[in-house]
C-alpha atoms as a PDB file:
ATOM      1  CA  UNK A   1     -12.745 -14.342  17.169  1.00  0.00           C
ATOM      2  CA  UNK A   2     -13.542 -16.826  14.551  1.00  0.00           C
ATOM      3  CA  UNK A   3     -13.005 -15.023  11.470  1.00  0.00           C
ATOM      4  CA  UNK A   4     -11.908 -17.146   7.853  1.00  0.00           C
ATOM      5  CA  UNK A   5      -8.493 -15.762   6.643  1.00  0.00           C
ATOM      6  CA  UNK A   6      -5.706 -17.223   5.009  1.00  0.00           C
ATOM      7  CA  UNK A   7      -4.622 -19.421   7.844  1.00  0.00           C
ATOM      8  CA  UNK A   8      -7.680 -21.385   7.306  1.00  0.00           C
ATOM      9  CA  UNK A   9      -7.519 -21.835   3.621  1.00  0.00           C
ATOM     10  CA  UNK A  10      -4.058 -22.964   4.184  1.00  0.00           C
ATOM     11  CA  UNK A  11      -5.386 -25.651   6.704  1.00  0.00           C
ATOM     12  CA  UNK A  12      -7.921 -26.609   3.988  1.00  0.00           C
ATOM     13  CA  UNK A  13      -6.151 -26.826   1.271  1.00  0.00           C
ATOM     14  CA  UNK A  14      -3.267 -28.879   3.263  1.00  0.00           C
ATOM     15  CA  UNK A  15      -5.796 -31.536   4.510  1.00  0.00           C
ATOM     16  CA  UNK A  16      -7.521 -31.566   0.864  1.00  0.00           C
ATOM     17  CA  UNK A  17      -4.127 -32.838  -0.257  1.00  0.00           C
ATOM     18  CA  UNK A  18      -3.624 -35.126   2.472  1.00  0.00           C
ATOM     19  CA  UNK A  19      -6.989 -36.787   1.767  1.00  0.00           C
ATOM     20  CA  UNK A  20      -6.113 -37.056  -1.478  1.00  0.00           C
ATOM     21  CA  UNK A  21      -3.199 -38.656  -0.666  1.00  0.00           C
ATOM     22  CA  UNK A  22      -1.016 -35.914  -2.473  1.00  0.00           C
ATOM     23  CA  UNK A  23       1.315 -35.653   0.961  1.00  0.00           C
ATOM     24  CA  UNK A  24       3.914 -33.931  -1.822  1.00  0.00           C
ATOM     25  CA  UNK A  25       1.784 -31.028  -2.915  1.00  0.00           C
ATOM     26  CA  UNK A  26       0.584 -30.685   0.866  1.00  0.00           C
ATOM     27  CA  UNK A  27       4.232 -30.764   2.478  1.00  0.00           C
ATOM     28  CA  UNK A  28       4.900 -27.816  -1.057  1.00  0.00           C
ATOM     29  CA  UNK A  29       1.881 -25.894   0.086  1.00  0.00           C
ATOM     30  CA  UNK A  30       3.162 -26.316   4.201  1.00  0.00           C
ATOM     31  CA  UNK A  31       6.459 -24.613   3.159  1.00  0.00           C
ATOM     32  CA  UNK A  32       5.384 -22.357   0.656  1.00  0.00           C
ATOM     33  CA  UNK A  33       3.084 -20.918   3.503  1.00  0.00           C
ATOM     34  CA  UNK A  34       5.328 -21.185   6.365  1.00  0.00           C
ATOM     35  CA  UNK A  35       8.253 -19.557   3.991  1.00  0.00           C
ATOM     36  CA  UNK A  36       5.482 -16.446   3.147  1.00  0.00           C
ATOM     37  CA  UNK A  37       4.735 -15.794   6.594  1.00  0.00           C
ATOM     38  CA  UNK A  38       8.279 -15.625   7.548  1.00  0.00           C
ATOM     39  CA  UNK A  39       9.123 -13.670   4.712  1.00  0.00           C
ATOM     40  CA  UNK A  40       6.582 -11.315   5.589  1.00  0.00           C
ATOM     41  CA  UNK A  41       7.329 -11.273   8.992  1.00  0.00           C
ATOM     42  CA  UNK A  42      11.088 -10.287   8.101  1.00  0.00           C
ATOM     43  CA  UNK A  43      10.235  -7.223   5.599  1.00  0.00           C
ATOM     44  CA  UNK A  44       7.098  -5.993   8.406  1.00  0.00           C
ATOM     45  CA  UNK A  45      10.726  -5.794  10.457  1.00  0.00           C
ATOM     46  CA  UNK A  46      12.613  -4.259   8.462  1.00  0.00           C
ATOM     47  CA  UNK A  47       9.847  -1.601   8.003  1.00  0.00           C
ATOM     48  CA  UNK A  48       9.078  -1.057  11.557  1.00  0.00           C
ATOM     49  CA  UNK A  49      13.123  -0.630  11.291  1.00  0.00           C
ATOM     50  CA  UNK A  50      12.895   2.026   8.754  1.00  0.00           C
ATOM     51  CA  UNK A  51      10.622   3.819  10.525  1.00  0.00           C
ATOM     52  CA  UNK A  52      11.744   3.958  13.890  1.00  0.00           C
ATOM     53  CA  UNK A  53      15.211   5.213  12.108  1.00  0.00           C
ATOM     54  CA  UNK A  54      12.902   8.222  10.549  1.00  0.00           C
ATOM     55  CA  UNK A  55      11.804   8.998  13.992  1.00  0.00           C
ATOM     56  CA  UNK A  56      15.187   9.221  15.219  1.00  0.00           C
ATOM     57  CA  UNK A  57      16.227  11.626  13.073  1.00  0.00           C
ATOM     58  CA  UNK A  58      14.183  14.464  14.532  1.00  0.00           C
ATOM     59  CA  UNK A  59      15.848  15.751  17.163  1.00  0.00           C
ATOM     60  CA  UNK A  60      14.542  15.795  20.651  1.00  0.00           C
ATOM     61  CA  UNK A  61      14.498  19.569  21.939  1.00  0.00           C
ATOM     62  CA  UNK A  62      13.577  22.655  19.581  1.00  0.00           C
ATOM     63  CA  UNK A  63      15.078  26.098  20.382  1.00  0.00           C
ATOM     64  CA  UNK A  64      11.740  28.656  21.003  1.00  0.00           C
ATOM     65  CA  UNK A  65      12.050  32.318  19.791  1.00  0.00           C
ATOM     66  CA  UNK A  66      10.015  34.402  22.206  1.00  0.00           C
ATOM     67  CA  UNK A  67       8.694  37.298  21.425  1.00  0.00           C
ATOM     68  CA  UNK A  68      11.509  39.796  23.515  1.00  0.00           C
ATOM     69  CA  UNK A  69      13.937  38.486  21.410  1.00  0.00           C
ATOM     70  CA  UNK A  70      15.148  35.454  23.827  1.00  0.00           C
ATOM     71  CA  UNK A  71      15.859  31.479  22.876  1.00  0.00           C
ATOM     72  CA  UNK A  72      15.613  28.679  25.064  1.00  0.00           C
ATOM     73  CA  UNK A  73      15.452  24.928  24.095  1.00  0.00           C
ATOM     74  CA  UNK A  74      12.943  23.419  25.326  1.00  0.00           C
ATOM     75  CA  UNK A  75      11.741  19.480  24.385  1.00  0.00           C
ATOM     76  CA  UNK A  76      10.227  19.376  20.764  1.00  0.00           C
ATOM     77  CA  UNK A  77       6.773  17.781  22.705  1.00  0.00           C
ATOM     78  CA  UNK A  78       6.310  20.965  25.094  1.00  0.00           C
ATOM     79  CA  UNK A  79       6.410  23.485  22.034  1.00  0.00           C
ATOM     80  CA  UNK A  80       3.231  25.242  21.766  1.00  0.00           C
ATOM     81  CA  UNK A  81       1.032  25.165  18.552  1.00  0.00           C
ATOM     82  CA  UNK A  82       2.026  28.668  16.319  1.00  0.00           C
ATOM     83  CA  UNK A  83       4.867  29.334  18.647  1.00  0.00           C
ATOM     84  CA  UNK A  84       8.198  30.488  16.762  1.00  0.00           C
ATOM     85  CA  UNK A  85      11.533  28.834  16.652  1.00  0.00           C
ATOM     86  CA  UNK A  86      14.764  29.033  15.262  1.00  0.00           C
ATOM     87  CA  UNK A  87      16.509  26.989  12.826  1.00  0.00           C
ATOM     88  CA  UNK A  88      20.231  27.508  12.057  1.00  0.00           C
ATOM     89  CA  UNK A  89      22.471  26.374   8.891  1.00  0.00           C
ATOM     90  CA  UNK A  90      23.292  22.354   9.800  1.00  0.00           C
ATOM     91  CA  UNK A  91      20.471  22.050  12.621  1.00  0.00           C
ATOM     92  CA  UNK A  92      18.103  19.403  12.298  1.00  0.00           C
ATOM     93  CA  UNK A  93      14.332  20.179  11.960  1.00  0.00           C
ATOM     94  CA  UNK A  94      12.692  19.345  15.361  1.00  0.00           C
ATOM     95  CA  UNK A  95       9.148  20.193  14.017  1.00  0.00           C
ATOM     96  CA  UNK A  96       6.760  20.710  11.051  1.00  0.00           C
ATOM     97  CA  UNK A  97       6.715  24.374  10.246  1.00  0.00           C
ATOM     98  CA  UNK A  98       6.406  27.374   8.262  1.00  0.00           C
ATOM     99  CA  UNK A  99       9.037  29.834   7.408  1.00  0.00           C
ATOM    100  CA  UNK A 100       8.187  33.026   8.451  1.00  0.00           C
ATOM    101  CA  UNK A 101      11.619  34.785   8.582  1.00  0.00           C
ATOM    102  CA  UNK A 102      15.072  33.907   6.189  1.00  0.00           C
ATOM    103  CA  UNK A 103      15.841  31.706   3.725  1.00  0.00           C
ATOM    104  CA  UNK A 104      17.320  28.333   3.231  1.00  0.00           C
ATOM    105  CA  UNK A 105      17.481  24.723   1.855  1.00  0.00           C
ATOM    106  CA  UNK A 106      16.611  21.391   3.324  1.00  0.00           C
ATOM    107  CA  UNK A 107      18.741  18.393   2.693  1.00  0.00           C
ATOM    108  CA  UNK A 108      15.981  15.751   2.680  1.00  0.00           C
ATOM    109  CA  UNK A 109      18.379  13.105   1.652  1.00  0.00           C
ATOM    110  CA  UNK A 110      18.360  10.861   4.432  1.00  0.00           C
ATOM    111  CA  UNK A 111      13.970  10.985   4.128  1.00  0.00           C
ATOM    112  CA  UNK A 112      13.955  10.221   0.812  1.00  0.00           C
ATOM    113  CA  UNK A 113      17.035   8.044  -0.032  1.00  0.00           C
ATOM    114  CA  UNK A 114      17.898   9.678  -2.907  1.00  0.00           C
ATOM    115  CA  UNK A 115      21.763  10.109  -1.762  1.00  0.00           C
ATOM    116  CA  UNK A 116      21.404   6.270  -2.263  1.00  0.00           C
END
């Protein structure tokens, strides 16, 4: 696909300065360029990092409440929309949820940073 983005301008502006004959300001723009991409590509890491390290802090099964009264864990992908399960004081949340029975606090420290 031939679609004008940055790249281009960069190309343009690097041969307007070579037929100029500014080779200083085009070797400046070269590594100015070449520094931003890899700068970018670095903190697009460090994000896909951050967020993989989110993921990871769900945990993989869920234990289901059925309705006699039993628990089983099952994996946090097979639960069924509106089915009911149990959290317990220190557990990790497996899933998004509403509290229909007890009471309790999250720690949502290592979401939001703010222990940092």
């Amino acid at each position: 696909r031939l679609s004008p983005d940055m790249n281009l301008l960069m190309v343009v502006a690097v041969a307007g300065a070579i037929g100029l004959g500014e080779f200083f300001e085009a070797a400046t723009v070269a590594f100015f360029f070449s520094l931003s991409l890899f700068l970018e590509s670095w903190s697009v890491g460090r994000a896909r990092n951050a967020v993989s390290a989110l993921l990871d802090l769900a945990p993989p099964t869920a234990r289901i409440l059925y309705d006699d009264g039993s628990e089983a864990d099952v994996p946090a992908s097979a639960v069924a929309i509106n089915a009911r399960f149990v959290v317990r004081g220190g557990d990790r949340i497996p899933l998004d949820g509403e509290v229909v029975d007890g009471a309790g606090a999250v720690d949502q420290a290592p979401i939001t940073g703010e222990s940092a």
